[in-house]
ModelCIF file with pLDDT and N, C-alpha, C, O atoms, coordinates in Angstrom:
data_MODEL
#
_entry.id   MODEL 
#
_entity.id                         1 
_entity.type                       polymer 
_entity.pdbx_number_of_molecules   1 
#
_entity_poly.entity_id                      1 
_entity_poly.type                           'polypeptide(L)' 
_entity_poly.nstd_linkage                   no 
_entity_poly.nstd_monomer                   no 
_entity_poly.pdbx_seq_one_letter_code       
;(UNK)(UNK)(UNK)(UNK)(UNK)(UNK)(UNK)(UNK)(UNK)(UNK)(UNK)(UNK)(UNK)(UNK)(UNK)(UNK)
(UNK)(UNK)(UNK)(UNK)(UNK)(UNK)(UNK)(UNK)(UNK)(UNK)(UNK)(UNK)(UNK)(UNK)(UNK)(UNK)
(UNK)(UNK)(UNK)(UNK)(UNK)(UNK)(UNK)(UNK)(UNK)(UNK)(UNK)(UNK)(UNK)(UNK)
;
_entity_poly.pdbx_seq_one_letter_code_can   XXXXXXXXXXXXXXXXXXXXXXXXXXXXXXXXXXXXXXXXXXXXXX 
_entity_poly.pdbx_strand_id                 A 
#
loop_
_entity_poly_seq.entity_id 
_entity_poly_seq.num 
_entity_poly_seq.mon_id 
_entity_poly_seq.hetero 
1 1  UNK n 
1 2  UNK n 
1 3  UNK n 
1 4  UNK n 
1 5  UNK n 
1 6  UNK n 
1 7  UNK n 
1 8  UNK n 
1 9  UNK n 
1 10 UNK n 
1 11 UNK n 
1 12 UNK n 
1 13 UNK n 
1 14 UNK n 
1 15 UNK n 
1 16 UNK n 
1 17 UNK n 
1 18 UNK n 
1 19 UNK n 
1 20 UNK n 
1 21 UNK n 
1 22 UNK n 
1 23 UNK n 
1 24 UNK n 
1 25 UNK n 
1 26 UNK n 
1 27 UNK n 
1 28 UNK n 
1 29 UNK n 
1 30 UNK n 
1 31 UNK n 
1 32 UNK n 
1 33 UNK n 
1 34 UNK n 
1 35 UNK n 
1 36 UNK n 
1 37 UNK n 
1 38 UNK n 
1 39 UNK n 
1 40 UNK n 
1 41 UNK n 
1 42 UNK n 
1 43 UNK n 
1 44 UNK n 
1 45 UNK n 
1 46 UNK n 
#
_struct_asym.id          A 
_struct_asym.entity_id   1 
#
loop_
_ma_qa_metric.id 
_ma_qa_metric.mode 
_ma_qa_metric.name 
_ma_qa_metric.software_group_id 
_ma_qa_metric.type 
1 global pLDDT . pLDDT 
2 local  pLDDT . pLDDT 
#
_ma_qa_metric_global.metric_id      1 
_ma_qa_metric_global.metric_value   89.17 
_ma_qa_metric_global.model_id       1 
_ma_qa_metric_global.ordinal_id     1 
#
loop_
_ma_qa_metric_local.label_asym_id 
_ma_qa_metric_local.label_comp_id 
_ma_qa_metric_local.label_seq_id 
_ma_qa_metric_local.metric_id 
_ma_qa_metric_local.metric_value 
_ma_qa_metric_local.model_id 
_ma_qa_metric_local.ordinal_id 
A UNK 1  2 95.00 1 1  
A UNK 2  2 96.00 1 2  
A UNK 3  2 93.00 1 3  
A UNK 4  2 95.00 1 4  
A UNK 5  2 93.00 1 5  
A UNK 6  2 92.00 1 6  
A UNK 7  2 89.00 1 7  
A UNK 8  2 90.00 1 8  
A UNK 9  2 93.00 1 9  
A UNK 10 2 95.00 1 10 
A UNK 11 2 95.00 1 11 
A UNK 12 2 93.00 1 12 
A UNK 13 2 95.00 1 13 
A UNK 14 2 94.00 1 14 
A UNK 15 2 95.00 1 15 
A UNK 16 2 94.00 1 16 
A UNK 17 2 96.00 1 17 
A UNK 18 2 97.00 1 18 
A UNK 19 2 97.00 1 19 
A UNK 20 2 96.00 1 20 
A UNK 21 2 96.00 1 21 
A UNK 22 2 96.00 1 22 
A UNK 23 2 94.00 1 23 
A UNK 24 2 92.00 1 24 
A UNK 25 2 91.00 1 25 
A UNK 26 2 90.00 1 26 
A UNK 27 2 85.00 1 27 
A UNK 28 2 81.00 1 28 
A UNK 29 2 83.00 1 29 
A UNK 30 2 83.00 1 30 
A UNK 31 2 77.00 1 31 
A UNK 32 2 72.00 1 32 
A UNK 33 2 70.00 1 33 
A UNK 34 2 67.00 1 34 
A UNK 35 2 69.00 1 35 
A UNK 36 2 60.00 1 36 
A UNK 37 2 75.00 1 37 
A UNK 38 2 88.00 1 38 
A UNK 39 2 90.00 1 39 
A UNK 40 2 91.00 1 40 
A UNK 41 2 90.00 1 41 
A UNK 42 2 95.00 1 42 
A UNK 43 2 95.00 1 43 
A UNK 44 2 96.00 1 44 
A UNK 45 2 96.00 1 45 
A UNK 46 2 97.00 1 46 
#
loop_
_atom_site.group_PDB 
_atom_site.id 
_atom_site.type_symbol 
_atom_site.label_atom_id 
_atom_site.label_alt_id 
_atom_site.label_comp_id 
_atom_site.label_asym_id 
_atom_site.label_entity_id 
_atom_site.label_seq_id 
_atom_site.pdbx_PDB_ins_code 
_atom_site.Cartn_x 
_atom_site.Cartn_y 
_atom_site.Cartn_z 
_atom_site.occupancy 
_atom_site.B_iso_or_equiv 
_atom_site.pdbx_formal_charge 
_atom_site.auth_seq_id 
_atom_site.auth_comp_id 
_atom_site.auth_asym_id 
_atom_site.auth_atom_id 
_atom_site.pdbx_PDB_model_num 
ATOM 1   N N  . UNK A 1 1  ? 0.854   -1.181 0.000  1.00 95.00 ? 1  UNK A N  1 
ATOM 2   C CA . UNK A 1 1  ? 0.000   0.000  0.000  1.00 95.00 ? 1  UNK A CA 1 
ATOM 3   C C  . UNK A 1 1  ? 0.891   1.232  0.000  1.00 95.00 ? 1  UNK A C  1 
ATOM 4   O O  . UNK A 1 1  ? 2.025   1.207  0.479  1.00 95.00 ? 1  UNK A O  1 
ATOM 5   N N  . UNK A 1 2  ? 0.316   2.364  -0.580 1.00 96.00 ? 2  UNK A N  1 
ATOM 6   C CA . UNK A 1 2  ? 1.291   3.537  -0.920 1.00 96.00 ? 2  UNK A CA 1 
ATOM 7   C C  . UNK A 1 2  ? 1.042   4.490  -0.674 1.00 96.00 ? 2  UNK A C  1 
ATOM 8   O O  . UNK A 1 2  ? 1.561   4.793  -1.748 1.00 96.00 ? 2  UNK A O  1 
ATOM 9   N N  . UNK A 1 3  ? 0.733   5.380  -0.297 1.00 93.00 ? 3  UNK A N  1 
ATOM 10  C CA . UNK A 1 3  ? 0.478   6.450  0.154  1.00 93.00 ? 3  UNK A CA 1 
ATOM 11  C C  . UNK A 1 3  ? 1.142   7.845  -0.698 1.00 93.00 ? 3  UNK A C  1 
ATOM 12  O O  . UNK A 1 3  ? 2.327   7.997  -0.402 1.00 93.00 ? 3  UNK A O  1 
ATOM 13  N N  . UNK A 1 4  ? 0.748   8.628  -1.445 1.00 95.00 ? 4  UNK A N  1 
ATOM 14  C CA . UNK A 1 4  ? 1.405   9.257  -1.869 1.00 95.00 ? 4  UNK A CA 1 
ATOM 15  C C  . UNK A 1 4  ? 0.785   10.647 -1.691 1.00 95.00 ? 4  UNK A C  1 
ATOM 16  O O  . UNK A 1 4  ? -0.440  10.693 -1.806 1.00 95.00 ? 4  UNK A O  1 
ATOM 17  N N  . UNK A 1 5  ? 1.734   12.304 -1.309 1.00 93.00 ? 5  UNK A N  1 
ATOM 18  C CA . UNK A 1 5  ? 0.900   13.609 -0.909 1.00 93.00 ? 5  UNK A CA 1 
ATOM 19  C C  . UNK A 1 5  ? 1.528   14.186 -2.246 1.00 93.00 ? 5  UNK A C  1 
ATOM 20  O O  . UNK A 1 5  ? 2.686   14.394 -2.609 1.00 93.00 ? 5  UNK A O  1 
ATOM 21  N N  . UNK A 1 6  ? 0.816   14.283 -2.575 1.00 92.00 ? 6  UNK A N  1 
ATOM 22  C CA . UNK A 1 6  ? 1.214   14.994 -4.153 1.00 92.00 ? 6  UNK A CA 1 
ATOM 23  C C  . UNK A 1 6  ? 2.086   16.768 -3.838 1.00 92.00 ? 6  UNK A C  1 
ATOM 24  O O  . UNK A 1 6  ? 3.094   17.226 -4.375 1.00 92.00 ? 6  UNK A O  1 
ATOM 25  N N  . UNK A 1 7  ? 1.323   17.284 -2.944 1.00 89.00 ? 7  UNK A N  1 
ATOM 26  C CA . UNK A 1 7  ? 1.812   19.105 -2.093 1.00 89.00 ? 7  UNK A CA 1 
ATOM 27  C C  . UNK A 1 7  ? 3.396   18.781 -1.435 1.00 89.00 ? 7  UNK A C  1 
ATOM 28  O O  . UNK A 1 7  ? 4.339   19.568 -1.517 1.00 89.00 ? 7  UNK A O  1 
ATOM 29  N N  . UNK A 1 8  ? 3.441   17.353 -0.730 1.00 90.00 ? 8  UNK A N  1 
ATOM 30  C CA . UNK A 1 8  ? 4.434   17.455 -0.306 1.00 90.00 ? 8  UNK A CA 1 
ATOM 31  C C  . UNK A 1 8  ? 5.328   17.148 -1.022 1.00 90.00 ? 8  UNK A C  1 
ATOM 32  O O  . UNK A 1 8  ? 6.232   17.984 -1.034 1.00 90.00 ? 8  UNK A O  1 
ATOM 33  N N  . UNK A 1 9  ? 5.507   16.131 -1.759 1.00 93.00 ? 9  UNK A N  1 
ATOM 34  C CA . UNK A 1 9  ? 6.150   15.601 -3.096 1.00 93.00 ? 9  UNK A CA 1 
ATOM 35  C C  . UNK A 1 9  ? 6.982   14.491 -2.637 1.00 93.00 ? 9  UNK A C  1 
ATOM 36  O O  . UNK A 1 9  ? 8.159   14.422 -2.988 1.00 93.00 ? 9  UNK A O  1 
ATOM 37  N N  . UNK A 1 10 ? 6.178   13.186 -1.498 1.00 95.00 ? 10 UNK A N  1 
ATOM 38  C CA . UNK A 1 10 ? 6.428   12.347 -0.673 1.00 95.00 ? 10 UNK A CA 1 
ATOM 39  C C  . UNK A 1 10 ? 5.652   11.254 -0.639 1.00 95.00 ? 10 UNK A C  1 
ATOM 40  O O  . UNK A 1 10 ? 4.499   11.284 -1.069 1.00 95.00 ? 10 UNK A O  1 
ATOM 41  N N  . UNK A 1 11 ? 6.277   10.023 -0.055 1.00 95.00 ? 11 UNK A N  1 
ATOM 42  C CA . UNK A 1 11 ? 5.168   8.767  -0.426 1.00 95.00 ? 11 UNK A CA 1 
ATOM 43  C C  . UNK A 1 11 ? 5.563   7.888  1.152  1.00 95.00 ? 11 UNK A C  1 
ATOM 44  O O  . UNK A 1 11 ? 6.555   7.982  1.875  1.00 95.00 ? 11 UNK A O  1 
ATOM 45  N N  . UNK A 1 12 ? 4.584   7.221  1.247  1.00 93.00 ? 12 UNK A N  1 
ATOM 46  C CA . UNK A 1 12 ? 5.295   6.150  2.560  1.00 93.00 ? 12 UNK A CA 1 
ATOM 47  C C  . UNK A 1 12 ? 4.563   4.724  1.911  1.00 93.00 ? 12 UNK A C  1 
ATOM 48  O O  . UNK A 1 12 ? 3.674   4.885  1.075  1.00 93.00 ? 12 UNK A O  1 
ATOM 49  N N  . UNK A 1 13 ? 4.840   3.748  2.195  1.00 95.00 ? 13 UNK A N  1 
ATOM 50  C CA . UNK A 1 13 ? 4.415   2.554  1.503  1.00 95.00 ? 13 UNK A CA 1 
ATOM 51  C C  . UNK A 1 13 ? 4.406   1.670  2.836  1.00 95.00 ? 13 UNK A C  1 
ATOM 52  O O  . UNK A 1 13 ? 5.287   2.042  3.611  1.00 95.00 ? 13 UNK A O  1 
ATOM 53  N N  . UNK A 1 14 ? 3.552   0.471  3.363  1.00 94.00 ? 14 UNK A N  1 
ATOM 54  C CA . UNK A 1 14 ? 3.791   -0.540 4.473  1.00 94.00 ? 14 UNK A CA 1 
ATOM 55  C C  . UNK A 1 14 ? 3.253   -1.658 3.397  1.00 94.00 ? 14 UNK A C  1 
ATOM 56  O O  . UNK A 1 14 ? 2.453   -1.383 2.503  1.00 94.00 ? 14 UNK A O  1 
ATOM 57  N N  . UNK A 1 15 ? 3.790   -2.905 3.609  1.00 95.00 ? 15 UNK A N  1 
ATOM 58  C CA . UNK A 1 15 ? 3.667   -4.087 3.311  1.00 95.00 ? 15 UNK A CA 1 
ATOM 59  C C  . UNK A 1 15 ? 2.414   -4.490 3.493  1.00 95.00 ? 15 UNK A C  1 
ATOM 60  O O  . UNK A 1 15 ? 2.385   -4.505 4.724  1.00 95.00 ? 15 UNK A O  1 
ATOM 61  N N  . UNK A 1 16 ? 0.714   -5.034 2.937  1.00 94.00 ? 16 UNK A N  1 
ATOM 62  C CA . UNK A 1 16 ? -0.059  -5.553 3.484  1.00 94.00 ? 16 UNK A CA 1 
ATOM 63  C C  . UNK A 1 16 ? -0.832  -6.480 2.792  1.00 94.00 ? 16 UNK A C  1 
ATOM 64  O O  . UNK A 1 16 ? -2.051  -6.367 2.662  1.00 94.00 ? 16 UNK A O  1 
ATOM 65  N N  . UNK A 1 17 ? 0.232   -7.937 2.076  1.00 96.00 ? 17 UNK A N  1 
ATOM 66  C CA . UNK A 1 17 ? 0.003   -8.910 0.864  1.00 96.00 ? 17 UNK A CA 1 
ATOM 67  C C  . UNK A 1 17 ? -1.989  -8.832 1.689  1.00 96.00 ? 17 UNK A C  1 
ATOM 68  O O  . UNK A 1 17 ? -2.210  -8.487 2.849  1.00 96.00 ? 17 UNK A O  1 
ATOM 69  N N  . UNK A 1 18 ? -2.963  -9.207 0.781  1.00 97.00 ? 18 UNK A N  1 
ATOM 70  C CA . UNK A 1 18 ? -4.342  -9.765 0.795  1.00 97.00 ? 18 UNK A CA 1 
ATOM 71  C C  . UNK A 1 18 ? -4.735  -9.156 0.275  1.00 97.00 ? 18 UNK A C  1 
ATOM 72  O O  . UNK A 1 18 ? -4.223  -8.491 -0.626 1.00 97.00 ? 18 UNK A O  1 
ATOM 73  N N  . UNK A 1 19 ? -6.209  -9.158 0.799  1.00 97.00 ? 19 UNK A N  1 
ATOM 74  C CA . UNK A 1 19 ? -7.446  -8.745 -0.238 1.00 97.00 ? 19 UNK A CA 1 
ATOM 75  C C  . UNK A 1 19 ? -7.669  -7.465 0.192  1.00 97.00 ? 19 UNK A C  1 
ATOM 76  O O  . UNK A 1 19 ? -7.303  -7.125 1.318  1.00 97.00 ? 19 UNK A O  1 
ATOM 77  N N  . UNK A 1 20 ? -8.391  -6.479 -0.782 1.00 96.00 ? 20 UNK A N  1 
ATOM 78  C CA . UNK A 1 20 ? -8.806  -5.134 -0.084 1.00 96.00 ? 20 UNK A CA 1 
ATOM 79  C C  . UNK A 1 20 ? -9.782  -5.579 0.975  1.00 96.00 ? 20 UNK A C  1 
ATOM 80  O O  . UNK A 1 20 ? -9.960  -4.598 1.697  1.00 96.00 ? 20 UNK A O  1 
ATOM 81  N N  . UNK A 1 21 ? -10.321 -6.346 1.299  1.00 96.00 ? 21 UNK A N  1 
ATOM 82  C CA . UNK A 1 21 ? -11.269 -6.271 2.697  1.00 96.00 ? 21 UNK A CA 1 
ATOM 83  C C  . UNK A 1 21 ? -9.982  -6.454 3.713  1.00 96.00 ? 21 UNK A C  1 
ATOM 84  O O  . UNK A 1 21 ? -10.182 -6.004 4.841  1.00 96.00 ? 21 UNK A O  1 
ATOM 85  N N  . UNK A 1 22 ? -8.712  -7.041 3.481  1.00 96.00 ? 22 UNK A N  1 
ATOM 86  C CA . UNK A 1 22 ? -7.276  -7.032 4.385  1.00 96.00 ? 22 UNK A CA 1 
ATOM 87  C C  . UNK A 1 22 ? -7.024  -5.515 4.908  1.00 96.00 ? 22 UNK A C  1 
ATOM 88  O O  . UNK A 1 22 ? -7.040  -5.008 6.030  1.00 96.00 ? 22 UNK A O  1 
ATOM 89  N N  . UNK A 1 23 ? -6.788  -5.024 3.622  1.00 94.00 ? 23 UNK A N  1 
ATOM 90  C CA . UNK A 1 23 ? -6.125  -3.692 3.598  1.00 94.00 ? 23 UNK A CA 1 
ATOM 91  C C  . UNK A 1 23 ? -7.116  -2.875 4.057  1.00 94.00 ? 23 UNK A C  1 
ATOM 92  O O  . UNK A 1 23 ? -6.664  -1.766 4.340  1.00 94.00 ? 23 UNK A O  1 
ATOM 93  N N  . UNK A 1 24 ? -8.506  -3.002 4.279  1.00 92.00 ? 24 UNK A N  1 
ATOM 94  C CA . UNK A 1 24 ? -9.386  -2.005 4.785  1.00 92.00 ? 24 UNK A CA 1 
ATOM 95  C C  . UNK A 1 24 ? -9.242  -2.140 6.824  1.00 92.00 ? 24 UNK A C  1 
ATOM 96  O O  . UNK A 1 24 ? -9.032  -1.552 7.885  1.00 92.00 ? 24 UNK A O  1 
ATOM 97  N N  . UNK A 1 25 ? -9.401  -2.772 6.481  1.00 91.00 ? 25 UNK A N  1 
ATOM 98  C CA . UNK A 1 25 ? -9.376  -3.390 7.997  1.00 91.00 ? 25 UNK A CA 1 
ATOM 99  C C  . UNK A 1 25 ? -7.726  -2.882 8.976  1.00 91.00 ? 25 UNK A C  1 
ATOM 100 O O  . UNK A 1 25 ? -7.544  -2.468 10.121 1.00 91.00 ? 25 UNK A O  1 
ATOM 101 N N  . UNK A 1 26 ? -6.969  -3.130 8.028  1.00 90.00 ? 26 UNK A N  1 
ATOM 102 C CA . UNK A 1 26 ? -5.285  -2.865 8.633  1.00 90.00 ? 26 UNK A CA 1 
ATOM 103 C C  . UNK A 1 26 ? -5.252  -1.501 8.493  1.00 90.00 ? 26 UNK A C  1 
ATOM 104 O O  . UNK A 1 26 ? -5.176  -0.872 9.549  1.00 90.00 ? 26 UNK A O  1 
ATOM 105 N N  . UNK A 1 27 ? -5.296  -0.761 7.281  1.00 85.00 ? 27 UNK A N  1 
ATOM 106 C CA . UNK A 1 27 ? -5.196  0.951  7.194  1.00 85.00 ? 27 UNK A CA 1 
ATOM 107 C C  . UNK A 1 27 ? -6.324  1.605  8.562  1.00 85.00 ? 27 UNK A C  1 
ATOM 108 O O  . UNK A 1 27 ? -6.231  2.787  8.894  1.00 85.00 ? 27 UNK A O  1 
ATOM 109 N N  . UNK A 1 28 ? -7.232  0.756  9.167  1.00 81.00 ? 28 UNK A N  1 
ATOM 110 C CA . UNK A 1 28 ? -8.436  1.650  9.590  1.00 81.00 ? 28 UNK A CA 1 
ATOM 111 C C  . UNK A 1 28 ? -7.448  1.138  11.208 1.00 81.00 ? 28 UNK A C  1 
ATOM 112 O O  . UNK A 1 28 ? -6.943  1.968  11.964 1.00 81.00 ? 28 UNK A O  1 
ATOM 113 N N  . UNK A 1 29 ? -7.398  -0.034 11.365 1.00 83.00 ? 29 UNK A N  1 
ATOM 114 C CA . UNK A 1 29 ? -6.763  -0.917 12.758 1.00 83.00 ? 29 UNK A CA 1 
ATOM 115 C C  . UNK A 1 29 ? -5.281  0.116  13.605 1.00 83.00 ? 29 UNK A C  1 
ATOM 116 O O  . UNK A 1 29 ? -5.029  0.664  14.678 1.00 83.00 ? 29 UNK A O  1 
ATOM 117 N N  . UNK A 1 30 ? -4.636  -0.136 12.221 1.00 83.00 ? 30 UNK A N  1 
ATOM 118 C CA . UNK A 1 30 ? -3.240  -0.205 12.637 1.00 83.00 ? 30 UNK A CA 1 
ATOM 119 C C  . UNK A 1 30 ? -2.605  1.396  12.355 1.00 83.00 ? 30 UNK A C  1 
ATOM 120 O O  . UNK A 1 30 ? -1.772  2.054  12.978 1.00 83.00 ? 30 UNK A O  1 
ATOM 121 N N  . UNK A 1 31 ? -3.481  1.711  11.010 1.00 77.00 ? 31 UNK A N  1 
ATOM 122 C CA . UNK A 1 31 ? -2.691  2.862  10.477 1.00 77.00 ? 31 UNK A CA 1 
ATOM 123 C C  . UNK A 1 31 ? -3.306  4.289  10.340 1.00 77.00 ? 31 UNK A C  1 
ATOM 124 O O  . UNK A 1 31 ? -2.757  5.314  9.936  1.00 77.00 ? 31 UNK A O  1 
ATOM 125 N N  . UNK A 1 32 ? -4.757  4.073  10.837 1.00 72.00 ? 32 UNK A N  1 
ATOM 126 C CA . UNK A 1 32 ? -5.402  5.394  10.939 1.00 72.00 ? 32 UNK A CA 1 
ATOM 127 C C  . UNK A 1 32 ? -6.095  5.923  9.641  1.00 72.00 ? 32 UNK A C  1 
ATOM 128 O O  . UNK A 1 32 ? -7.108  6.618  9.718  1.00 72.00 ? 32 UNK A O  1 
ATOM 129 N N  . UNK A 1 33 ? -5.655  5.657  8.719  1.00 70.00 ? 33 UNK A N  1 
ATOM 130 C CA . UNK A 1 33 ? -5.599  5.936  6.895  1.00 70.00 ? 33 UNK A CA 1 
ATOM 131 C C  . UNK A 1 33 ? -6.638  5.387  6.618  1.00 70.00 ? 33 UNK A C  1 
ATOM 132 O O  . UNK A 1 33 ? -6.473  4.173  6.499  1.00 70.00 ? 33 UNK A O  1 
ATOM 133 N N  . UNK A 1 34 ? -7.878  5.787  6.421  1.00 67.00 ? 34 UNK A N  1 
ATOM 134 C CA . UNK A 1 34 ? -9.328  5.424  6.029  1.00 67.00 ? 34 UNK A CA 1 
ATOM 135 C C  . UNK A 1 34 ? -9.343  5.270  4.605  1.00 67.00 ? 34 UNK A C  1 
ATOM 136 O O  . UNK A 1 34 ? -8.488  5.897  3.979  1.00 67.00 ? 34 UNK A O  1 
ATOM 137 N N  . UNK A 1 35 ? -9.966  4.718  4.122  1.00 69.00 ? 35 UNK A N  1 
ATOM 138 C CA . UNK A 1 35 ? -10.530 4.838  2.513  1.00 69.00 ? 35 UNK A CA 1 
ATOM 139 C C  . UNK A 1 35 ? -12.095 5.381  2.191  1.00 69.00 ? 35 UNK A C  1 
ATOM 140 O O  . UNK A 1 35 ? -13.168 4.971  2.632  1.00 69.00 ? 35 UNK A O  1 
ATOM 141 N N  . UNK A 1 36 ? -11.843 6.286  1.403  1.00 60.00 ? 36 UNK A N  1 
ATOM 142 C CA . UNK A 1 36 ? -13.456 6.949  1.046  1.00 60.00 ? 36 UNK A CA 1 
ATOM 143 C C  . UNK A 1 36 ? -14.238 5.651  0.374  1.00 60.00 ? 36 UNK A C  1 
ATOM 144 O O  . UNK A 1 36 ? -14.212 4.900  -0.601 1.00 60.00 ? 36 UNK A O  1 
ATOM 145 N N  . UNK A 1 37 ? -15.262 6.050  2.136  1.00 75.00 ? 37 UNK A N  1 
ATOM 146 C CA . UNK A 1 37 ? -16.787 5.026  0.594  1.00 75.00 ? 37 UNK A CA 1 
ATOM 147 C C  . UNK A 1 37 ? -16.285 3.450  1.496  1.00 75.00 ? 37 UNK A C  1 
ATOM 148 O O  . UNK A 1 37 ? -16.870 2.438  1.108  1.00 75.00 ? 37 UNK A O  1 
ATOM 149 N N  . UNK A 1 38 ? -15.330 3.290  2.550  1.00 88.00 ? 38 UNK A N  1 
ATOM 150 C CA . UNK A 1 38 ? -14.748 1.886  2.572  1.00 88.00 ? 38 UNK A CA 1 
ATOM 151 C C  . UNK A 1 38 ? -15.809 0.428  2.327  1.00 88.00 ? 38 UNK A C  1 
ATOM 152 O O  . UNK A 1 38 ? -15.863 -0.497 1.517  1.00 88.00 ? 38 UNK A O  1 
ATOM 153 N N  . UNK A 1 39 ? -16.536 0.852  3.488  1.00 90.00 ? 39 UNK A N  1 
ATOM 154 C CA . UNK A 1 39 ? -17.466 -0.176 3.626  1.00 90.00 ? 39 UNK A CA 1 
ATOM 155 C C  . UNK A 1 39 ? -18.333 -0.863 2.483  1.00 90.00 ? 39 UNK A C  1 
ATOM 156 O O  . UNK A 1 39 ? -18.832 -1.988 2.541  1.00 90.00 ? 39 UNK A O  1 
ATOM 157 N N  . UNK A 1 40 ? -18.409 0.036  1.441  1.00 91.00 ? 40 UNK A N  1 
ATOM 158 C CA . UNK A 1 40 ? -18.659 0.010  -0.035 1.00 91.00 ? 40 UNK A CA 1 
ATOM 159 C C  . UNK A 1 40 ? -18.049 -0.916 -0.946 1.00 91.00 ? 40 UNK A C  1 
ATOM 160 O O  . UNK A 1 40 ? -18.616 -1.703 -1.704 1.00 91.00 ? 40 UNK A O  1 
ATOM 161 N N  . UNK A 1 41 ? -16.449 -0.664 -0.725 1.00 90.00 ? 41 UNK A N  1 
ATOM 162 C CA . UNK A 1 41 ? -15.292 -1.890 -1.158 1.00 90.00 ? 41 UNK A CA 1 
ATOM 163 C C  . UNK A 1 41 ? -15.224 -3.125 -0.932 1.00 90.00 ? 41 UNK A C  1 
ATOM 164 O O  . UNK A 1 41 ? -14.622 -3.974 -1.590 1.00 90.00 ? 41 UNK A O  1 
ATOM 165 N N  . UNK A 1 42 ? -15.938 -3.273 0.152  1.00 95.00 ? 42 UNK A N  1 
ATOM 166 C CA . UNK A 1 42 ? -15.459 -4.808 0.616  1.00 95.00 ? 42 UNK A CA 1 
ATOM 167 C C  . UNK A 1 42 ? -16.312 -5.655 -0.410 1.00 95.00 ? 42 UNK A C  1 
ATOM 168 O O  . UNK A 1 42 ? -16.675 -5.255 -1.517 1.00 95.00 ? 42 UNK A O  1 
ATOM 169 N N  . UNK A 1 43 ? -16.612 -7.094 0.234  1.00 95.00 ? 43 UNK A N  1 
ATOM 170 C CA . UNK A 1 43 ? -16.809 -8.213 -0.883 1.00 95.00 ? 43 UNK A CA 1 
ATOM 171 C C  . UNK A 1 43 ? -18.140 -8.384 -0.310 1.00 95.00 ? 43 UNK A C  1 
ATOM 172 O O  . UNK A 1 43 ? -18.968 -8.574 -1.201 1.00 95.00 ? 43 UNK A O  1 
ATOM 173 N N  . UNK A 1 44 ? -18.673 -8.384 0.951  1.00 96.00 ? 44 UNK A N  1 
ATOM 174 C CA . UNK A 1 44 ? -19.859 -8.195 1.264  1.00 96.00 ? 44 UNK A CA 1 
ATOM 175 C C  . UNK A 1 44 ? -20.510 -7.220 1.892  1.00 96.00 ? 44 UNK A C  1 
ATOM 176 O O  . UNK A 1 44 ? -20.885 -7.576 3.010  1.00 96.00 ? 44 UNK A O  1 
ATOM 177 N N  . UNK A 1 45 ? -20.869 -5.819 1.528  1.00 96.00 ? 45 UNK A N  1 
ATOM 178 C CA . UNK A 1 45 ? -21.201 -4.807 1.976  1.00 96.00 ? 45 UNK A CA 1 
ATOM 179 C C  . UNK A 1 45 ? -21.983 -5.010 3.053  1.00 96.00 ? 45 UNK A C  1 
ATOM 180 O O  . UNK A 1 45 ? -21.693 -4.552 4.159  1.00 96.00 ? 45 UNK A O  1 
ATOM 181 N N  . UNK A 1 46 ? -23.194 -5.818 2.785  1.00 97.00 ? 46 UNK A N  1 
ATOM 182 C CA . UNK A 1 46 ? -24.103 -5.845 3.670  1.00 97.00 ? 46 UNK A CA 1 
ATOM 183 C C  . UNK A 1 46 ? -23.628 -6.748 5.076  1.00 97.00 ? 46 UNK A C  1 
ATOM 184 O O  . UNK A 1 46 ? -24.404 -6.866 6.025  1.00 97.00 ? 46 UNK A O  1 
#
């Protein structure tokens, strides 16, 4: 996963091999970094 601030002209990247329902869960858990709309992404919304 990558993170990139386009203003600052900087990126940070963490390792998180799986599925985006993985990466939703770890960015929200571990890393604070939400995704717009998340709950939307996953594989079973409801």
């Amino acid at each position: 996963f990558t993170l990139l601030g386009r203003d600052a002209n900087a990126y940070t990247q963490v390792e998180v091999p799986g599925t985006v329902d993985h990466l939703v869960d770890e960015l929200r858990d571990r890393h604070g970094r939400p995704l717009p709309g998340a709950d939307l992404l996953l594989s079973n919304p409801f």
